[in-house]
PDB file of N, CA and C in Angstrom:
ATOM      1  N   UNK A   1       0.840  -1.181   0.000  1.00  0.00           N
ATOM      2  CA  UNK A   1       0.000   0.000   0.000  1.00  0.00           C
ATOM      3  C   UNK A   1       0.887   1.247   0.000  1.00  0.00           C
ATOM      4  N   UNK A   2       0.702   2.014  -0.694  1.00  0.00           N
ATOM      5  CA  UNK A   2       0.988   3.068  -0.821  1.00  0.00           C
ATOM      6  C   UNK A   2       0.846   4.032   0.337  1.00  0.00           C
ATOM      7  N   UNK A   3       2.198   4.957   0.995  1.00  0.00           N
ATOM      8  CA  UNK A   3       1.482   6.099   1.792  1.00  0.00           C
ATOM      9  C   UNK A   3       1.155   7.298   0.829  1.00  0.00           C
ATOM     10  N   UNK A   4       0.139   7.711   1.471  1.00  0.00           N
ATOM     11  CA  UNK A   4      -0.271   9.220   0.758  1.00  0.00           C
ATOM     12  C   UNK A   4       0.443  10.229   0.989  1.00  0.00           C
ATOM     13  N   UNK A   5       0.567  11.697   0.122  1.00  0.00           N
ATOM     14  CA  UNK A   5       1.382  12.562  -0.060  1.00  0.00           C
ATOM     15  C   UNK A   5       0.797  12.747   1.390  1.00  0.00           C
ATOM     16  N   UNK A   6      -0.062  13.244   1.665  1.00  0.00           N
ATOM     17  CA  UNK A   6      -0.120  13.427   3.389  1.00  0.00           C
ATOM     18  C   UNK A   6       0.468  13.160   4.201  1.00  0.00           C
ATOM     19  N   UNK A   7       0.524  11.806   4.441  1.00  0.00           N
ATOM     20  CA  UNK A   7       1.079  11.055   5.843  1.00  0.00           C
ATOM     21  C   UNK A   7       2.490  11.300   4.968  1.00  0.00           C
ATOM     22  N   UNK A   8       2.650  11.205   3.973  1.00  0.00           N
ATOM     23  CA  UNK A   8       4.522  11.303   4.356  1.00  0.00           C
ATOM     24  C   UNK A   8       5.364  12.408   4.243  1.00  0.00           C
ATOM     25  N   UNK A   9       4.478  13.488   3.894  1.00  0.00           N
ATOM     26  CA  UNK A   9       5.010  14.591   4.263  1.00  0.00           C
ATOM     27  C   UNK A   9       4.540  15.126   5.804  1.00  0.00           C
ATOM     28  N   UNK A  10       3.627  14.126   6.343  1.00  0.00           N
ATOM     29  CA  UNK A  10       3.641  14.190   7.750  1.00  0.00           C
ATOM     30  C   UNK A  10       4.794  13.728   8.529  1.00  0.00           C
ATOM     31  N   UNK A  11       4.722  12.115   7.845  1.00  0.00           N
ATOM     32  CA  UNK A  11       5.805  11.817   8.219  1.00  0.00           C
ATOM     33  C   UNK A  11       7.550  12.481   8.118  1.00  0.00           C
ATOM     34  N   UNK A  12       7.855  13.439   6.638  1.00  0.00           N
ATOM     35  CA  UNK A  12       9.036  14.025   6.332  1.00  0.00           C
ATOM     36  C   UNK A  12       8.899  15.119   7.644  1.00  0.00           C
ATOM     37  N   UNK A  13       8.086  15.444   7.855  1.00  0.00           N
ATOM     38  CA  UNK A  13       7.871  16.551   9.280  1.00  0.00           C
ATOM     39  C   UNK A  13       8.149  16.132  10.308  1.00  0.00           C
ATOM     40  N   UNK A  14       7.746  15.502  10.871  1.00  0.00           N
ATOM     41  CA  UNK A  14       8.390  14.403  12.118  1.00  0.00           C
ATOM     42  C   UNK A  14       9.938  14.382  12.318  1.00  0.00           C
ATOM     43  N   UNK A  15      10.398  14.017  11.077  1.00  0.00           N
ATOM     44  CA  UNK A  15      11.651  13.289  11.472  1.00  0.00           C
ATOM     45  C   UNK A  15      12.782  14.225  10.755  1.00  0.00           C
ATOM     46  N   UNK A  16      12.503  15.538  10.125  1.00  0.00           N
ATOM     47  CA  UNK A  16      12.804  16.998  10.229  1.00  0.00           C
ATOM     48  C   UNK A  16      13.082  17.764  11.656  1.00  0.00           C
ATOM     49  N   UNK A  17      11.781  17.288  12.171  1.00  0.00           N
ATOM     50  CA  UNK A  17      11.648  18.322  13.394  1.00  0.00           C
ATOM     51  C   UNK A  17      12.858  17.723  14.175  1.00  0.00           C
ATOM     52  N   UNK A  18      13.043  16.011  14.259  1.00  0.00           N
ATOM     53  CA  UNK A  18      13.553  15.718  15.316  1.00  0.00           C
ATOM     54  C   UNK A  18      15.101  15.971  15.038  1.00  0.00           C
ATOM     55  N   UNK A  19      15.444  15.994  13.927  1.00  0.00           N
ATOM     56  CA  UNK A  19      16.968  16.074  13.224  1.00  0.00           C
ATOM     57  C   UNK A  19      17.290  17.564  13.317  1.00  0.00           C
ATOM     58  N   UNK A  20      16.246  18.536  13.462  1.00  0.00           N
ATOM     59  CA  UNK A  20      16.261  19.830  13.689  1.00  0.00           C
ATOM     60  C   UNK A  20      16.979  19.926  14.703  1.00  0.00           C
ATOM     61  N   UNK A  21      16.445  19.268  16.076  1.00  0.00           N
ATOM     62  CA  UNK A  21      16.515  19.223  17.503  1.00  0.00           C
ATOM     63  C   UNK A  21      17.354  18.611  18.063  1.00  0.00           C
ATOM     64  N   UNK A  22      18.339  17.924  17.188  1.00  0.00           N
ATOM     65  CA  UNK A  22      19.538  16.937  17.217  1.00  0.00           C
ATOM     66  C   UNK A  22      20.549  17.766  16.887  1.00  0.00           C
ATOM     67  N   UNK A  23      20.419  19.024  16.023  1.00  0.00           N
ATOM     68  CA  UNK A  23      21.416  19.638  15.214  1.00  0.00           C
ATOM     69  C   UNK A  23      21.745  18.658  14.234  1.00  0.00           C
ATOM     70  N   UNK A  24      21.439  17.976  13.608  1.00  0.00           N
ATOM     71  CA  UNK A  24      21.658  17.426  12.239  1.00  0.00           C
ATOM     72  C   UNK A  24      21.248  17.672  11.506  1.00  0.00           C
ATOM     73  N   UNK A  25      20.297  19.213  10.946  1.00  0.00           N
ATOM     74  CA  UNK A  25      20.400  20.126   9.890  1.00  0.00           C
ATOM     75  C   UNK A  25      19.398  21.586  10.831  1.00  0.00           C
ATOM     76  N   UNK A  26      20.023  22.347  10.091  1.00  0.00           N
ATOM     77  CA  UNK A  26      19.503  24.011  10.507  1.00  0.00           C
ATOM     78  C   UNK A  26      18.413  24.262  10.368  1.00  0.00           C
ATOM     79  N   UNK A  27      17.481  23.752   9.176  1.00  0.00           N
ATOM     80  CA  UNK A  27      16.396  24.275   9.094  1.00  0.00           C
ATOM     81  C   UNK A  27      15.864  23.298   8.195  1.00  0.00           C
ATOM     82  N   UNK A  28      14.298  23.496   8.276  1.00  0.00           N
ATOM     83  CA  UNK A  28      13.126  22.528   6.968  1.00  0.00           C
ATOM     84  C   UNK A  28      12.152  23.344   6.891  1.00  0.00           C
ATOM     85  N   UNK A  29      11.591  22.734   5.880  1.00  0.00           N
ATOM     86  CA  UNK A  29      10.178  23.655   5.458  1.00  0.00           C
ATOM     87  C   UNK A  29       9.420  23.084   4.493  1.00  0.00           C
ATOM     88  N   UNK A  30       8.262  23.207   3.909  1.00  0.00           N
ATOM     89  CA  UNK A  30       7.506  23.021   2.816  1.00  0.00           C
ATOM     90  C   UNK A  30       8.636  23.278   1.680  1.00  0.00           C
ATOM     91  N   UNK A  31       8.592  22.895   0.549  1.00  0.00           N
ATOM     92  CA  UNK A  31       9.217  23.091  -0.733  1.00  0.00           C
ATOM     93  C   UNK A  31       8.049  23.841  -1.202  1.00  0.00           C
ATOM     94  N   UNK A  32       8.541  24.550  -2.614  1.00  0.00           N
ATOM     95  CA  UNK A  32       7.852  25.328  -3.497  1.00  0.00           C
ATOM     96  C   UNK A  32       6.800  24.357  -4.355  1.00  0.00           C
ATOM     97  N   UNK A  33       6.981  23.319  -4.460  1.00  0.00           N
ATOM     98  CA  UNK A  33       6.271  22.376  -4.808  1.00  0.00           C
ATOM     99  C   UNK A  33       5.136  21.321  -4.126  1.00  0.00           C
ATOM    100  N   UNK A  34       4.271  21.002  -4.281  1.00  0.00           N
ATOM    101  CA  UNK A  34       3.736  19.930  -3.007  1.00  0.00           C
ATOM    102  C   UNK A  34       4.353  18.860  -3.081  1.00  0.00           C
ATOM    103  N   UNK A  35       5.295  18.401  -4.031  1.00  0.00           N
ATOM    104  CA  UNK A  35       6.077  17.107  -3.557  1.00  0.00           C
ATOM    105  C   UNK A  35       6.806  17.040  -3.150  1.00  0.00           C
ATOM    106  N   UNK A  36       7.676  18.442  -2.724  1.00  0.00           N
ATOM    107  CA  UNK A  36       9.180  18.682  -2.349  1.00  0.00           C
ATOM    108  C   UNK A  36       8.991  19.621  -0.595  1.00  0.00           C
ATOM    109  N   UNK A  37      10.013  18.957  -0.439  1.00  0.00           N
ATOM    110  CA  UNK A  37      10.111  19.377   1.638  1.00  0.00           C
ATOM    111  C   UNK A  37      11.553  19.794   1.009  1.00  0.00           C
ATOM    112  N   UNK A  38      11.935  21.208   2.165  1.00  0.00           N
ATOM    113  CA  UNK A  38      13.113  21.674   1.811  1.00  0.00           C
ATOM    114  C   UNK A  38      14.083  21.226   3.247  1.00  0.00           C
ATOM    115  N   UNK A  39      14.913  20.970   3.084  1.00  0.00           N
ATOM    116  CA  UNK A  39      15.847  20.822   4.238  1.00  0.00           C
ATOM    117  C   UNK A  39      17.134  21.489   4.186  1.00  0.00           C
ATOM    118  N   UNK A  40      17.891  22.748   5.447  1.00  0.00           N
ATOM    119  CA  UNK A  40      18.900  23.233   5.425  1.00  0.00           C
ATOM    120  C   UNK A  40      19.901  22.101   6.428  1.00  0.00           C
ATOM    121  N   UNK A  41      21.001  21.249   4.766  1.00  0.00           N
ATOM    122  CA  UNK A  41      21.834  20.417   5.413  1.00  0.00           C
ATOM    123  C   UNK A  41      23.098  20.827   5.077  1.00  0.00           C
ATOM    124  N   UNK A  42      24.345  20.771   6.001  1.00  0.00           N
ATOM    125  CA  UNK A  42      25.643  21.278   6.009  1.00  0.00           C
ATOM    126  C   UNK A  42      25.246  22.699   5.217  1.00  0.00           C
ATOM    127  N   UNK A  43      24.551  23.279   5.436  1.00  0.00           N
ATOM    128  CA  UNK A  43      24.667  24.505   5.203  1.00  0.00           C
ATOM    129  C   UNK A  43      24.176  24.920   3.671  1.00  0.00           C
ATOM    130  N   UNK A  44      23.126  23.918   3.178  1.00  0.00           N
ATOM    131  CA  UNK A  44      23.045  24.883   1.988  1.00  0.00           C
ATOM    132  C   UNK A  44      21.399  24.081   2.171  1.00  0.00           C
ATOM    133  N   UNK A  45      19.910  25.006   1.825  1.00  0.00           N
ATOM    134  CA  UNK A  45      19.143  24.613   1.414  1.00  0.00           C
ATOM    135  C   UNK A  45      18.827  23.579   0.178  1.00  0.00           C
ATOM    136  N   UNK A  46      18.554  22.297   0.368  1.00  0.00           N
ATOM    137  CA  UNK A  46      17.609  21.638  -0.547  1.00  0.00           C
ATOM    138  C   UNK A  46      16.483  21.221  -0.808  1.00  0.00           C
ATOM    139  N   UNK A  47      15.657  21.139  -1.982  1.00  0.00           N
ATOM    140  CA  UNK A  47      14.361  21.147  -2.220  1.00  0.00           C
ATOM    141  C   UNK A  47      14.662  19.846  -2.938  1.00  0.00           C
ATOM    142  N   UNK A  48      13.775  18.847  -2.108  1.00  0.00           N
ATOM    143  CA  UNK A  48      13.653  17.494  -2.623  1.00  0.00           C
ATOM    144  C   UNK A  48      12.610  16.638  -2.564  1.00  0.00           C
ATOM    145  N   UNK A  49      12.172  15.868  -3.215  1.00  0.00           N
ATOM    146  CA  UNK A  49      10.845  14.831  -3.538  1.00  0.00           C
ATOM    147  C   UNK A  49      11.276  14.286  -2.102  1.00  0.00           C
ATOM    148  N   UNK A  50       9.800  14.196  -1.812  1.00  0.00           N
ATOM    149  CA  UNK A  50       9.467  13.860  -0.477  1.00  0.00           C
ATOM    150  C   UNK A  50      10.033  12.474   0.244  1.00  0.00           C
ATOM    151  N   UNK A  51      10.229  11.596  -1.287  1.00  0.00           N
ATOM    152  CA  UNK A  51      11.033  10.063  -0.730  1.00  0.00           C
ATOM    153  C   UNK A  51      11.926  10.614  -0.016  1.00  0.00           C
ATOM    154  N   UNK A  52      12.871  11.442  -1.318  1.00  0.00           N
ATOM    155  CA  UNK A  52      14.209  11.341  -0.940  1.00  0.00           C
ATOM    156  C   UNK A  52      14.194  12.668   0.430  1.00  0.00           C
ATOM    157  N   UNK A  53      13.456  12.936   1.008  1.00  0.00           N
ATOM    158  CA  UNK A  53      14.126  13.574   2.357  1.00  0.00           C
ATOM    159  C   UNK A  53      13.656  13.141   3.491  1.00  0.00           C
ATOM    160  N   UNK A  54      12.717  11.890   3.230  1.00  0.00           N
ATOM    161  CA  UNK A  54      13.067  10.784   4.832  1.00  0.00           C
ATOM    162  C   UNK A  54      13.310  10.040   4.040  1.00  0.00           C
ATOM    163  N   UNK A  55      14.043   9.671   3.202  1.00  0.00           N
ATOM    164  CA  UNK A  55      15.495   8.746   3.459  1.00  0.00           C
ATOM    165  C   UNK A  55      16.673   9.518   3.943  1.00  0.00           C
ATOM    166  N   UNK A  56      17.381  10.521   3.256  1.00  0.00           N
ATOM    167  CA  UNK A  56      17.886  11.419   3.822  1.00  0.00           C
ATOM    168  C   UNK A  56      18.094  11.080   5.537  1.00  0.00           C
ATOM    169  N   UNK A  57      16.927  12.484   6.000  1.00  0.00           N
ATOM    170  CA  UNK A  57      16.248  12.205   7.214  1.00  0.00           C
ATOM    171  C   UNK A  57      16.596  10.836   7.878  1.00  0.00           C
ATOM    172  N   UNK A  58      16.178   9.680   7.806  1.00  0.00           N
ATOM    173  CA  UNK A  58      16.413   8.452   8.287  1.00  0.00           C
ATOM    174  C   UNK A  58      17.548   8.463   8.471  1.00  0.00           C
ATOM    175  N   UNK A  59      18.104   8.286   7.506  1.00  0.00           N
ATOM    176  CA  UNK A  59      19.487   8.499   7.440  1.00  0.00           C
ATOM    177  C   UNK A  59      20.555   8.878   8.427  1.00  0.00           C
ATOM    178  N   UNK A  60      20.262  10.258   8.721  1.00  0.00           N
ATOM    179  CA  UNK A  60      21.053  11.412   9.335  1.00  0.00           C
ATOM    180  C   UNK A  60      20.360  10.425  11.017  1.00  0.00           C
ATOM    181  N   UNK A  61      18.915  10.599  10.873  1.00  0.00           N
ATOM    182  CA  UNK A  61      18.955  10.535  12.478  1.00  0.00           C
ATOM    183  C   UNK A  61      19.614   8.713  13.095  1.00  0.00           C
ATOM    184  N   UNK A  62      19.704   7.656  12.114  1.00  0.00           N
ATOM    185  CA  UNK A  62      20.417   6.801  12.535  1.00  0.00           C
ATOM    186  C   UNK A  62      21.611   6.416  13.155  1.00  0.00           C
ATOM    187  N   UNK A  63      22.126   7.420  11.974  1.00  0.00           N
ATOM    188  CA  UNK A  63      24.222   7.962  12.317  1.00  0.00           C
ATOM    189  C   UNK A  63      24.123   8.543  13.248  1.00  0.00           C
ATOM    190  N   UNK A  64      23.200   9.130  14.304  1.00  0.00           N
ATOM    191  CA  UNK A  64      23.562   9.576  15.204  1.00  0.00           C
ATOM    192  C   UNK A  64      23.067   9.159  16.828  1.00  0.00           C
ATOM    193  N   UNK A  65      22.343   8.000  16.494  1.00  0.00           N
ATOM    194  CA  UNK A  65      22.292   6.864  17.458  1.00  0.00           C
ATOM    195  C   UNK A  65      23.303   6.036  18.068  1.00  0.00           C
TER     196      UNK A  65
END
């Protein structure tokens, strides 16, 4: 089953906020697009399809477990 653009840009929010709060990136936000979440990582804003920023996301908050 498929998640919906909803829940996983609910979900890309979640695990933004918490990587926020970790210091493992500066800033997130909506993208200019509805498929794209922006994330400020090592210092430069990116605007990316919603997969790729909880994988990302996942990512970052694992390495730091």
């Amino acid at each position: 089953m498929k998640t919906t653009k909803t829940a996983l840009r609910d979900e890309v929010h979640q695990l933004a906020e918490e990587a926020f709060h970790m210091k493992l990136i500066s800033g997130y936000g909506d993208g200019q697009n509805s498929g794209e979440y922006q994330i400020v990582w090592e210092g430069k804003p990116r605007h990316l399809p919603l997969e790729q920023a909880r994988s990302i996301l996942t990512d970052l908050l694992a390495r730091s477990h």
